[in-house]
C-alpha atoms as a PDB file:
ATOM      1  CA  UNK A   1     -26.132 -71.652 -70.757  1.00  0.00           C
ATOM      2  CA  UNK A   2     -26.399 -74.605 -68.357  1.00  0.00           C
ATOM      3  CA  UNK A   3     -29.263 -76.713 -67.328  1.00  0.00           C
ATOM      4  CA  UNK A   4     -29.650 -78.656 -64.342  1.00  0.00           C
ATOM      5  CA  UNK A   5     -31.795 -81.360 -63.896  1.00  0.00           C
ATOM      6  CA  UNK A   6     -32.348 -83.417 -60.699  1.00  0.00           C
ATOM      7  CA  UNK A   7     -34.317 -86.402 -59.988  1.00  0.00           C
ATOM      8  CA  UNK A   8     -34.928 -89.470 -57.378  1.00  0.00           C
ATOM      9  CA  UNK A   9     -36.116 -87.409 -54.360  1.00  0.00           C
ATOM     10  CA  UNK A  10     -38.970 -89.081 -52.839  1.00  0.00           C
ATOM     11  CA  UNK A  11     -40.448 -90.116 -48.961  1.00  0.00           C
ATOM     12  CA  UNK A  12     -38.368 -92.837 -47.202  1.00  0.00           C
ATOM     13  CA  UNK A  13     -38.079 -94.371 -43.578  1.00  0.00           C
ATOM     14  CA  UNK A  14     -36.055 -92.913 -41.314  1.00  0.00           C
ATOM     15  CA  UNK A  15     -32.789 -95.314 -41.719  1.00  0.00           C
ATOM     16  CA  UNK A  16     -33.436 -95.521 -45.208  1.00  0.00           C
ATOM     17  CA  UNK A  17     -31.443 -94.650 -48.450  1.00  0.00           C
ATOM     18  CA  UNK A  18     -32.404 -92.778 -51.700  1.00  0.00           C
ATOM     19  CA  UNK A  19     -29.897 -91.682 -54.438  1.00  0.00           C
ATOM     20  CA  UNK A  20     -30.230 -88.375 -55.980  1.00  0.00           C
ATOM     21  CA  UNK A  21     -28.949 -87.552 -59.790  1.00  0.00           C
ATOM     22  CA  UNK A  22     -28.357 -84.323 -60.998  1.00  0.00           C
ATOM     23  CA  UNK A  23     -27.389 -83.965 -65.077  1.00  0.00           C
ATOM     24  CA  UNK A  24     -26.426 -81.285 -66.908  1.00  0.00           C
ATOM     25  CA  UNK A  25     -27.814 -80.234 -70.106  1.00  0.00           C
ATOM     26  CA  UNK A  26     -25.317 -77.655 -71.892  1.00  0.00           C
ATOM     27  CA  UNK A  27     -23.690 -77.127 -75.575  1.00  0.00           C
ATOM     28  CA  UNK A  28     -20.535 -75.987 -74.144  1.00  0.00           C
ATOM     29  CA  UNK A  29     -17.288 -78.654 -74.111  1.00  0.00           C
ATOM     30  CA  UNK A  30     -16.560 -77.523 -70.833  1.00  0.00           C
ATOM     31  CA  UNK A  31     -16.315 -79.488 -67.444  1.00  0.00           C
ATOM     32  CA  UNK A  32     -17.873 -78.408 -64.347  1.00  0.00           C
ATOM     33  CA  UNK A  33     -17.790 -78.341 -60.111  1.00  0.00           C
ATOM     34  CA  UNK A  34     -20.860 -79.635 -58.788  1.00  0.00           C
ATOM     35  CA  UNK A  35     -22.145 -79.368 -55.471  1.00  0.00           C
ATOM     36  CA  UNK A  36     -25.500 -80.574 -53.722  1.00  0.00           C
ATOM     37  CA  UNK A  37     -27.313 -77.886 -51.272  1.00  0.00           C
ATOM     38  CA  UNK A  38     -30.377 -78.441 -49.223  1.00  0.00           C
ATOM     39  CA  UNK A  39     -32.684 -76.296 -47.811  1.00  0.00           C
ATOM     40  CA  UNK A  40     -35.031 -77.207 -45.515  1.00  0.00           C
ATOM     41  CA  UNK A  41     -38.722 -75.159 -44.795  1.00  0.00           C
ATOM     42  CA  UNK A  42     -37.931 -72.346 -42.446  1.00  0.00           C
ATOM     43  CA  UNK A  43     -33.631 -72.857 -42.855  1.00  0.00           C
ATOM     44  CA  UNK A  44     -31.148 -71.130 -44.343  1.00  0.00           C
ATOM     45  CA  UNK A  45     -29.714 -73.187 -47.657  1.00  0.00           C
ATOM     46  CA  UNK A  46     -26.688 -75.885 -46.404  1.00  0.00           C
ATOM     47  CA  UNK A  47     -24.186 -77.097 -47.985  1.00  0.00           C
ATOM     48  CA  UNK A  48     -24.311 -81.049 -48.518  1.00  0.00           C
ATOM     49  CA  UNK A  49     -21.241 -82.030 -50.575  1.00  0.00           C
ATOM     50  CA  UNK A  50     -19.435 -80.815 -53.927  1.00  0.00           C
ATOM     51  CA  UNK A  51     -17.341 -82.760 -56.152  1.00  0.00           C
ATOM     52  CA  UNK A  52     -14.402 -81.213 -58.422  1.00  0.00           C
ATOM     53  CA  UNK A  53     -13.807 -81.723 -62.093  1.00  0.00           C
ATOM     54  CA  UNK A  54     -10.748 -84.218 -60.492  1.00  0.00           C
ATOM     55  CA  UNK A  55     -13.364 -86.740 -58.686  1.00  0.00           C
ATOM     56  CA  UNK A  56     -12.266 -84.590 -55.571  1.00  0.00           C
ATOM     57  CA  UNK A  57     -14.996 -84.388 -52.713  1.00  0.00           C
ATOM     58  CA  UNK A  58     -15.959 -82.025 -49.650  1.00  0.00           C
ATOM     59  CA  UNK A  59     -18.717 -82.870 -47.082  1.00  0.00           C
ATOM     60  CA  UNK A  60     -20.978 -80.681 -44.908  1.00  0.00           C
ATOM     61  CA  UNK A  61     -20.239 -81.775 -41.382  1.00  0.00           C
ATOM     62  CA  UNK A  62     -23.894 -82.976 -40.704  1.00  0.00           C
ATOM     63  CA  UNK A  63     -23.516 -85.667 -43.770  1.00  0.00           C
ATOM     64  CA  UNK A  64     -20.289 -87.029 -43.876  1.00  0.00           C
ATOM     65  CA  UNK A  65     -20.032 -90.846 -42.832  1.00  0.00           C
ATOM     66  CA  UNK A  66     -23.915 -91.001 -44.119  1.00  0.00           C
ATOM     67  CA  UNK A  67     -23.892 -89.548 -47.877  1.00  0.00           C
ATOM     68  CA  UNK A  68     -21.592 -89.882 -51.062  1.00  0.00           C
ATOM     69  CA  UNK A  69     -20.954 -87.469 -54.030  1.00  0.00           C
ATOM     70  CA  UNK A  70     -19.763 -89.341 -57.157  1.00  0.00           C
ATOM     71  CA  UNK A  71     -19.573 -88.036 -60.959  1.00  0.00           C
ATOM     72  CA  UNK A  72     -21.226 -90.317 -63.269  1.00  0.00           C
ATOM     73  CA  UNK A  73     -19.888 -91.370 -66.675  1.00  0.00           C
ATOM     74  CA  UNK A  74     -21.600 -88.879 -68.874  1.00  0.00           C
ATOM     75  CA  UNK A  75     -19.768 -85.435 -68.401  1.00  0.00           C
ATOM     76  CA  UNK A  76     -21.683 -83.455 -66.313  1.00  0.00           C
ATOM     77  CA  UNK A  77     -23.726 -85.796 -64.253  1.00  0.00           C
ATOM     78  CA  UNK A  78     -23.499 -86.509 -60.855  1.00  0.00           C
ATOM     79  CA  UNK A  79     -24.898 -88.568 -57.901  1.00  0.00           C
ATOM     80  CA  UNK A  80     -25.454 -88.303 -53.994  1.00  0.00           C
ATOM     81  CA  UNK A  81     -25.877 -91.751 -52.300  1.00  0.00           C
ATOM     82  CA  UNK A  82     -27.816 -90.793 -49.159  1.00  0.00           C
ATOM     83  CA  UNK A  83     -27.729 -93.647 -46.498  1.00  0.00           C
ATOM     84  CA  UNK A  84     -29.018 -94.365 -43.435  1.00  0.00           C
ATOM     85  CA  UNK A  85     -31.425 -91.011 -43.388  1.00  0.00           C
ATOM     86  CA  UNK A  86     -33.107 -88.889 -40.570  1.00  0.00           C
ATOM     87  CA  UNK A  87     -36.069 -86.763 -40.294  1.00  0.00           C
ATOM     88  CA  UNK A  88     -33.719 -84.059 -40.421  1.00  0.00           C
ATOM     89  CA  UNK A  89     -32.327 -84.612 -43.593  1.00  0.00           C
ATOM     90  CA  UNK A  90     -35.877 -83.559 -44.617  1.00  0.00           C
ATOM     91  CA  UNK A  91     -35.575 -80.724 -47.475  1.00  0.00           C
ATOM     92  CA  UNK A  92     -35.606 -79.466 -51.122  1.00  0.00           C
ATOM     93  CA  UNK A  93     -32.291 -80.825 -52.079  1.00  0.00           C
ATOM     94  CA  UNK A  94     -30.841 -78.849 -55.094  1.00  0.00           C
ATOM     95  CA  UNK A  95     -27.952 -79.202 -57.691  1.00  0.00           C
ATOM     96  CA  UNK A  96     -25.233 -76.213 -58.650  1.00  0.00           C
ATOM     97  CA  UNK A  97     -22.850 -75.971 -60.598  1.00  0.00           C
ATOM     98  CA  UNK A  98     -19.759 -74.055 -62.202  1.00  0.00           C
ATOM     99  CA  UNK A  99     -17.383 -74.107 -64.612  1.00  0.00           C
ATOM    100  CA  UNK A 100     -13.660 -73.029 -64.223  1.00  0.00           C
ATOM    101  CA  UNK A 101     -14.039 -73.937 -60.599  1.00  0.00           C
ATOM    102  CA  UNK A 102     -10.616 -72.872 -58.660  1.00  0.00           C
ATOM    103  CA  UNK A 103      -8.099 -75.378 -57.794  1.00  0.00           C
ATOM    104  CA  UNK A 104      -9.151 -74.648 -54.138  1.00  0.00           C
ATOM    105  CA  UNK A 105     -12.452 -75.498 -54.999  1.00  0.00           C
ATOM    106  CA  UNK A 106     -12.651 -77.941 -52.222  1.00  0.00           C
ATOM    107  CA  UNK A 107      -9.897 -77.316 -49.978  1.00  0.00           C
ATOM    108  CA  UNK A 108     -11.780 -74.341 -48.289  1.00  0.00           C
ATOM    109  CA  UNK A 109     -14.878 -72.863 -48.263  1.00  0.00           C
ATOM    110  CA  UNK A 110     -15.600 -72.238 -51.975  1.00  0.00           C
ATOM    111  CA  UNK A 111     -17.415 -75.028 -52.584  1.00  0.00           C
ATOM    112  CA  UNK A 112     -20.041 -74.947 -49.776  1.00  0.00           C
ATOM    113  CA  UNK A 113     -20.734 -70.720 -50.982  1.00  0.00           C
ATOM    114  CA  UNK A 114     -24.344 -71.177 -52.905  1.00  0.00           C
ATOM    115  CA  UNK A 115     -23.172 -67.474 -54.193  1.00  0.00           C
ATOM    116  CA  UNK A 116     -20.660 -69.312 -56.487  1.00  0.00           C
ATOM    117  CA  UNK A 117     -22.340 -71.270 -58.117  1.00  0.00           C
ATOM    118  CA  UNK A 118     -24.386 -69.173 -61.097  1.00  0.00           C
ATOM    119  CA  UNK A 119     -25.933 -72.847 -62.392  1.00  0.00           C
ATOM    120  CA  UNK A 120     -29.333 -74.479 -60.501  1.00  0.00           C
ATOM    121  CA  UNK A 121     -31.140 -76.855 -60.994  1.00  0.00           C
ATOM    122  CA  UNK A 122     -35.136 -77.120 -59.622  1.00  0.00           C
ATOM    123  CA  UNK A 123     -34.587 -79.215 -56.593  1.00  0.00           C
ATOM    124  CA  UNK A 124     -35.972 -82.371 -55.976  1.00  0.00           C
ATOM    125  CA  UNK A 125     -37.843 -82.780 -52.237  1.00  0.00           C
ATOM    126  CA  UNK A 126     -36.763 -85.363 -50.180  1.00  0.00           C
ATOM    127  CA  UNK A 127     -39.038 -86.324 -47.012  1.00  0.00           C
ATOM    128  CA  UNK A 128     -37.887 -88.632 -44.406  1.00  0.00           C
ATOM    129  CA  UNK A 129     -40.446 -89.996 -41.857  1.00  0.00           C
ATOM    130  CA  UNK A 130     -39.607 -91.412 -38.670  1.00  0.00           C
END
């Protein structure tokens, strides 16, 4: 069984930054893929960016250039640097994960499928005024 926590949502500026963690609480020695989603009120869930057990990364479209997805130091934690944010980055922003991810993981479209992933966290809302 895997828990997923994520924090540092909040309410910024439009142009602003926040950073988002996400950490995993499990008993199993096992590394995982981790991938942020957002879903905003009203949308269908999206596909922000994953990260494989390698360090390798995959982007949605409407993020790349603006957000980064890095693993932390602990196993099982990870990070999404959001920079220079619009109002329609607005949206529950949520953490998945799983474990013996496929070595395509991010070369296609595995990692942006929420029905992969059997691990969620909560979400954590971020709101971006403009």
């Amino acid at each position: 069984q895997v828990q997923l926590v994520e924090s540092g949502g909040g309410s910024v500026e439009a142009g602003g930054s926040l950073r988002l963690s996400c950490e995993a609480s499990t008993n199993e020695d096992t590394y995982y893929c981790m991938t942020w989603f957002r879903q905003a009120p009203g949308k269908e869930r999206e596909e922000v960016a994953g990260i494989d057990v390698a360090g390798r990364t995959s982007y949605g479209d409407s993020v790349k250039g603006r957000f980064t997805i890095s693993q932390g130091n602990a196993k099982g934690t990870m990070y999404l640097q959001m920079n220079n944010l619009s109002p329609e980055d607005t949206a529950t922003y949520y953490c998945a994960a799983i474990a013996f991810c496929p070595v395509s993981f991010g070369g296609g479209s595995y990692w942006s499928a929420a029905r992969n992933y059997p691990y969620w966290g909560q979400g954590t809302q971020v709101n971006v005024s403009s």
